[in-house]
Protein backbone atom coordinates (compact mmCIF):
# COMPACT_ATOMS: atom_id res chain seq x y z
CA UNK A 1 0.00 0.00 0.00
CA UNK A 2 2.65 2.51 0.43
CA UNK A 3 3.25 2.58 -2.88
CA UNK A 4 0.06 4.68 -3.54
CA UNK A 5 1.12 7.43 -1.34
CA UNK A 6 3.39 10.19 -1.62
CA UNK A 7 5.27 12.88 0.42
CA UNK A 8 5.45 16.64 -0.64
CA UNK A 9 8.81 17.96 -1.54
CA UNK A 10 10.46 21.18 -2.45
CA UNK A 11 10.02 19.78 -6.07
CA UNK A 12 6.73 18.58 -6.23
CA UNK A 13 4.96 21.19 -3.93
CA UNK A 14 4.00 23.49 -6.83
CA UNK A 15 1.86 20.36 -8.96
CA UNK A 16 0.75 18.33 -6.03
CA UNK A 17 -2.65 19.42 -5.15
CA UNK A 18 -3.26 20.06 -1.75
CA UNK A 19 -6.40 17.25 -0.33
CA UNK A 20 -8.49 19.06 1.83
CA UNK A 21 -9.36 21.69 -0.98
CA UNK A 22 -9.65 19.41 -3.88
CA UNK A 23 -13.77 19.85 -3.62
CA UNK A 24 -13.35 23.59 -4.81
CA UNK A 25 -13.51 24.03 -8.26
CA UNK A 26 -13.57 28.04 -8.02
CA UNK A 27 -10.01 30.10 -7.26
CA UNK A 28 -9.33 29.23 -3.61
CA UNK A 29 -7.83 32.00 -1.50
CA UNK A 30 -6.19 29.77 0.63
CA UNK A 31 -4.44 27.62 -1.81
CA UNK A 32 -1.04 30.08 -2.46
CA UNK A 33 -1.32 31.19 1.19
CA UNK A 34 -0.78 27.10 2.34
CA UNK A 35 1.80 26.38 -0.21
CA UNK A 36 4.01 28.76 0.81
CA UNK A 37 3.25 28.23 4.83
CA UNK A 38 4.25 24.37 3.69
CA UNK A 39 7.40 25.27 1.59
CA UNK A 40 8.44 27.21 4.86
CA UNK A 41 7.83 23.99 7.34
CA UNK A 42 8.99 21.22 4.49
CA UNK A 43 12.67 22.62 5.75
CA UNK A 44 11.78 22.14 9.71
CA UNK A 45 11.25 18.21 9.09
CA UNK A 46 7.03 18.86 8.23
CA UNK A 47 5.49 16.02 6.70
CA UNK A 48 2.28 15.86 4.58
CA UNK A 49 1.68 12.63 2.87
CA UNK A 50 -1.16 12.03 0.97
CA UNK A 51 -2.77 9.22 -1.09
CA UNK A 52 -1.66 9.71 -4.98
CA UNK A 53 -4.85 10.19 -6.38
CA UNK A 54 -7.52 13.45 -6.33
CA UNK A 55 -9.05 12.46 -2.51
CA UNK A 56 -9.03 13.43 0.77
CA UNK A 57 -6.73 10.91 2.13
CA UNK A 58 -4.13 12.27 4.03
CA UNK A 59 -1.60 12.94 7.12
CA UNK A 60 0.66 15.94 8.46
CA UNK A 61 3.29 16.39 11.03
CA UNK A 62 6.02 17.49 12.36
CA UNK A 63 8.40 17.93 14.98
CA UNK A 64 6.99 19.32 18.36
CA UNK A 65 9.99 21.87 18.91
CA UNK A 66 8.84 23.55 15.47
CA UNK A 67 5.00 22.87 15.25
CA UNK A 68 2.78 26.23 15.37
CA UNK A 69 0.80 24.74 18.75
CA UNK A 70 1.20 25.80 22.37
CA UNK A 71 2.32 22.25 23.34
CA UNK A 72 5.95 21.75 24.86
CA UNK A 73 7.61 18.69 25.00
CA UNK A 74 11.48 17.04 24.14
CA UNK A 75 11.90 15.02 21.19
CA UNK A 76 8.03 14.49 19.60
CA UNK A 77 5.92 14.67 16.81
CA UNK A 78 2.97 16.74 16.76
CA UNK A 79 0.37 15.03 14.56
CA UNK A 80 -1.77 18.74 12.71
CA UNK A 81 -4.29 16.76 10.94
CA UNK A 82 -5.04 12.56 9.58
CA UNK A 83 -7.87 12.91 7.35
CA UNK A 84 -9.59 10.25 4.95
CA UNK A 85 -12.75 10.91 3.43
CA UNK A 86 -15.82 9.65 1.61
CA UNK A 87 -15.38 6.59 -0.94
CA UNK A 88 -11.75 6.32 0.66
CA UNK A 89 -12.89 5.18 4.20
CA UNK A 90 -12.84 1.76 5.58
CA UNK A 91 -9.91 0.58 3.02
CA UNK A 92 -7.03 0.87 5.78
CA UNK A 93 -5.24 3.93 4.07
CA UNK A 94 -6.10 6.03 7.72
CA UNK A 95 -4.25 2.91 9.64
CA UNK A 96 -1.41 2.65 6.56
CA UNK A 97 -0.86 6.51 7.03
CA UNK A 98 -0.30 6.48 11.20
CA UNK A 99 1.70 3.48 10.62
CA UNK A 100 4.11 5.86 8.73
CA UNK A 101 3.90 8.41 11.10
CA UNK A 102 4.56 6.29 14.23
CA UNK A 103 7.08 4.50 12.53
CA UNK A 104 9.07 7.57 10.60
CA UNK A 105 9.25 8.51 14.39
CA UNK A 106 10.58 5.41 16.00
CA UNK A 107 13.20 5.74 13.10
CA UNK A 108 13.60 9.07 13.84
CA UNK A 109 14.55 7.70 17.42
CA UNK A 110 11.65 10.55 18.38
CA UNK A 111 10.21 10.03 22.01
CA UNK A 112 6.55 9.76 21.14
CA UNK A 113 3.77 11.31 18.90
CA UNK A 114 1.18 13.58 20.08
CA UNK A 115 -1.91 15.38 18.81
CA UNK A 116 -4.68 17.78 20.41
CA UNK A 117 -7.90 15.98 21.17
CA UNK A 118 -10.52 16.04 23.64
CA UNK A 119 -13.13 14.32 25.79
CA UNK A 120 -15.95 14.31 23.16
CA UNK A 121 -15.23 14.41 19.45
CA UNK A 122 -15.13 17.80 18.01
CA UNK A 123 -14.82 19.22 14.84
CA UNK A 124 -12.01 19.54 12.75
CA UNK A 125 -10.15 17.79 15.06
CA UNK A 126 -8.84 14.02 13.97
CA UNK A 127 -10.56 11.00 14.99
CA UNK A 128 -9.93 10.01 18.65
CA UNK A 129 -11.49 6.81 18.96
CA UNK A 130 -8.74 5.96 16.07
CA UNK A 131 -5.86 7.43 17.49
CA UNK A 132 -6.86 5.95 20.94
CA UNK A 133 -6.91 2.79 19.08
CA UNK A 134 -3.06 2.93 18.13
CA UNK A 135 -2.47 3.51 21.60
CA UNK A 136 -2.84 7.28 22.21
CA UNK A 137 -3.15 8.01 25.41
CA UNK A 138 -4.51 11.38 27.63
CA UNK A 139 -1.48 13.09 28.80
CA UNK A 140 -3.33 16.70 29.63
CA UNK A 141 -6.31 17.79 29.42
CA UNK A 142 -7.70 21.62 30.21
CA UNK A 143 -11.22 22.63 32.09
CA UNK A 144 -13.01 23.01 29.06
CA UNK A 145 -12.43 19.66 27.52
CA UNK A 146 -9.49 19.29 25.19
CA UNK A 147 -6.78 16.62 25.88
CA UNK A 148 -3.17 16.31 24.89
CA UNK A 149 -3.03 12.65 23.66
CA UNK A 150 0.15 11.07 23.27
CA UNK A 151 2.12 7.70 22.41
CA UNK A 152 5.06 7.52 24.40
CA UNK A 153 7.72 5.70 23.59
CA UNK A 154 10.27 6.10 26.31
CA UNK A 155 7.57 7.21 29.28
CA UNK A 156 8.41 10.71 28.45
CA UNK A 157 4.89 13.05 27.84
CA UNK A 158 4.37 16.54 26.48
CA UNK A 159 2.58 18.83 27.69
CA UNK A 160 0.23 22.02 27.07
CA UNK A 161 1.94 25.18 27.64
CA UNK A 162 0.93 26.76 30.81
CA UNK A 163 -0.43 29.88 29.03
CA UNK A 164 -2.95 27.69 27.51
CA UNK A 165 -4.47 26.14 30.82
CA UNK A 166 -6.25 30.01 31.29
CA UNK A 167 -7.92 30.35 28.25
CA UNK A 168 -8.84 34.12 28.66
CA UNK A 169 -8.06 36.74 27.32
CA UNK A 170 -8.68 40.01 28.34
CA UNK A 171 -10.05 41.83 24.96
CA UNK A 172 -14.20 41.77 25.39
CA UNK A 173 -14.63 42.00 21.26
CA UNK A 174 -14.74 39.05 19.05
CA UNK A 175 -10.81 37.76 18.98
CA UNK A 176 -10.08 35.39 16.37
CA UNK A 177 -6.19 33.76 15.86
CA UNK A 178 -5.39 32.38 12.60
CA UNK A 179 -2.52 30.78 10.81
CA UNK A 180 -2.12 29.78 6.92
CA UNK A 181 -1.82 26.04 7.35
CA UNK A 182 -5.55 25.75 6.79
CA UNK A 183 -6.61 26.61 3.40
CA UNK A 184 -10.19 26.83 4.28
CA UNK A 185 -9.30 30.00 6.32
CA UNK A 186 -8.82 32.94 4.47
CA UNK A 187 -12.33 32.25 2.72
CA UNK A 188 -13.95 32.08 6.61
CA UNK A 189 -11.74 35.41 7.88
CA UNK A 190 -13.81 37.27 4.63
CA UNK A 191 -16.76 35.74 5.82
CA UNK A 192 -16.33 36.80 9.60
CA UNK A 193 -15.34 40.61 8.64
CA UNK A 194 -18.30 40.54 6.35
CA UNK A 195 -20.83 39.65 9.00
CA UNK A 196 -19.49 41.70 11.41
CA UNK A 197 -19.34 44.90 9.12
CA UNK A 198 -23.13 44.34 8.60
CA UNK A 199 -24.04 43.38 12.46
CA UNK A 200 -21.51 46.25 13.99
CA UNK A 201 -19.99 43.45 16.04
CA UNK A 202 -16.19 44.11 17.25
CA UNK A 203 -13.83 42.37 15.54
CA UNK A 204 -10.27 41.66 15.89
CA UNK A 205 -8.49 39.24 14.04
CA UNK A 206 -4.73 38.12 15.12
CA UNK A 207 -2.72 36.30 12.19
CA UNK A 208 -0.25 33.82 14.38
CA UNK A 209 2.49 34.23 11.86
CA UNK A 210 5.25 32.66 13.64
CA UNK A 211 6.54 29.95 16.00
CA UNK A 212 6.60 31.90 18.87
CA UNK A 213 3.17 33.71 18.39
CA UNK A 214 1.98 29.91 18.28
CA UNK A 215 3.96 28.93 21.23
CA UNK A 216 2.53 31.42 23.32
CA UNK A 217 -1.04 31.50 22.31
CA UNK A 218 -3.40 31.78 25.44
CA UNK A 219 -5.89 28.18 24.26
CA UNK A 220 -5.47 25.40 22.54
CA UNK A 221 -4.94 25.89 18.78
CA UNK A 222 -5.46 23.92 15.82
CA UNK A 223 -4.95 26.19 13.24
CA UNK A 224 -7.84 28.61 14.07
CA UNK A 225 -9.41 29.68 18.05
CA UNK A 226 -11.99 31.65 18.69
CA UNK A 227 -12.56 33.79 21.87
CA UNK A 228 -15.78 36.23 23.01
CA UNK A 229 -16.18 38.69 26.06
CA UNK A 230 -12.63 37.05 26.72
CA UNK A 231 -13.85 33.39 27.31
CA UNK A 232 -12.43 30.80 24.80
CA UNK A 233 -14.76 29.15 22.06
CA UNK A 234 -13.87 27.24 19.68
CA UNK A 235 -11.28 25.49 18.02
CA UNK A 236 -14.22 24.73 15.02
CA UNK A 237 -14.08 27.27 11.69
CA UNK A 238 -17.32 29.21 12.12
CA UNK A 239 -20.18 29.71 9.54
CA UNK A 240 -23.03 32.55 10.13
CA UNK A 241 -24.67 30.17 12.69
CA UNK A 242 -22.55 29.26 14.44
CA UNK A 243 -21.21 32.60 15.18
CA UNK A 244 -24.39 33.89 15.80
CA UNK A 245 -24.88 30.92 18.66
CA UNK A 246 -21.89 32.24 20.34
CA UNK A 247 -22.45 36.34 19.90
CA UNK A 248 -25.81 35.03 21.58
CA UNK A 249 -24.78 32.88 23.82
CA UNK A 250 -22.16 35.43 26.00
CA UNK A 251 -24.57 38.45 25.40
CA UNK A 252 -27.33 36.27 27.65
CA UNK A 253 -24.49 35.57 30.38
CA UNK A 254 -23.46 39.11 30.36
């Protein structure tokens, strides 16, 4: 099976097309934007291995020390995203791509793999009950929910950064923090400026545009997190709804 999969390169990042996009058929503002986030983090030891055909069948990691979370920990992998979808489930390519990952890191002579969960499944964050499967384990957890699940494989564990275990903030207004690994979210920042131009809602949007903006972020982070009247949301891209839920939601307890 590994024969149908390949790894992005430095020379075949350009062509490759990027899996979690492939549904758009329209110019996708987020395309160029992850491209060159990925040519950046190919150098630091990233990897983002897909299945060789147009799907959404794919993995990404990379090194804890250089991984845009707020997790800290000696000598891991930080496991972003494992993703297959539609047609492509239930065939074993989700189990053939850990396998990789778990075993590029043993050969790696890495202490472990790690990846952000939490105590019920939540959008747009990977399958637990899989990676609990392969022997993922909690090793912490904050108030609201989220867990730090690991494989160990010398008893060593990382762990959040202590800035995270708060998660406040003390701007009142809508505070969004983004990054470009997601291509999905320039397209949602539009959206979110858009509906708050129209509903006079206060806005501010925080672009975490290097390592140690990502290190020191005050929640978890996967990409995108979401904070109102200084409480912590959402890890979850938001549509009109949902944003509305939460806008509604604070205004009630305030």
């Amino acid at each position: 099976m590994d024969t149908d999969f390949i790894n992005l390169t430095a020379e075949n990042l350009a062509h490759e097309h990027l899996c979690c996009i492939i549904r758009s058929k329209k110019p996708h503002p987020g395309i160029e934007a992850k491209r060159q986030w990925l040519s950046e983090r190919l150098k630091e030891g990233h990897v983002f291995r897909k299945l060789n055909e147009k799907a959404v069948v794919f993995i990404e990691y990379a090194p804890l020390e250089t991984a845009w979370v707020p997790i800290l920990g000696d000598n891991y992998y930080y496991l972003y995203c494992l993703w297959v979808s539609g047609s492509y489930k239930g065939k074993g390519y989700g189990k053939a791509l850990m396998e990789y990952c778990l075993a590029d890191a043993r050969e790696k002579g890495k202490s472990g793999v790690c990846m952000l969960g939490a105590k019920k499944q939540k959008s747009w964050l990977s399958d637990q009950s899989f990676a609990r499967k392969s022997g993922f384990e909690v090793a912490d957890t904050t108030d609201d929910g989220y867990e730090l699940l690991a494989l160990s494989f010398d008893g060593t564990t990382p762990k959040f950064a202590p800035n995270v275990k708060k998660q406040e903030i003390e701007s009142q207004d809508l505070t969004i923090y983004y990054d470009a690994q997601c291509p999905y979210i320039p397209q949602n920042i539009e959206r979110i400026k858009q509906f708050c131009r129209i509903n006079d809602v206060p806005v501010s949007l925080i672009p975490v545009d290097t390592l140690e903006k990502a290190k020191a972020l005050p929640c978890v982070f996967n990409n995108w997190a979401v904070f109102y009247k200084g409480v912590f949301e959402t890890v979850n891209l938001l549509d009109e709804a949902y944003l509305k839920r939460i806008l509604k939601k604070q205004d009630a307890q305030s």
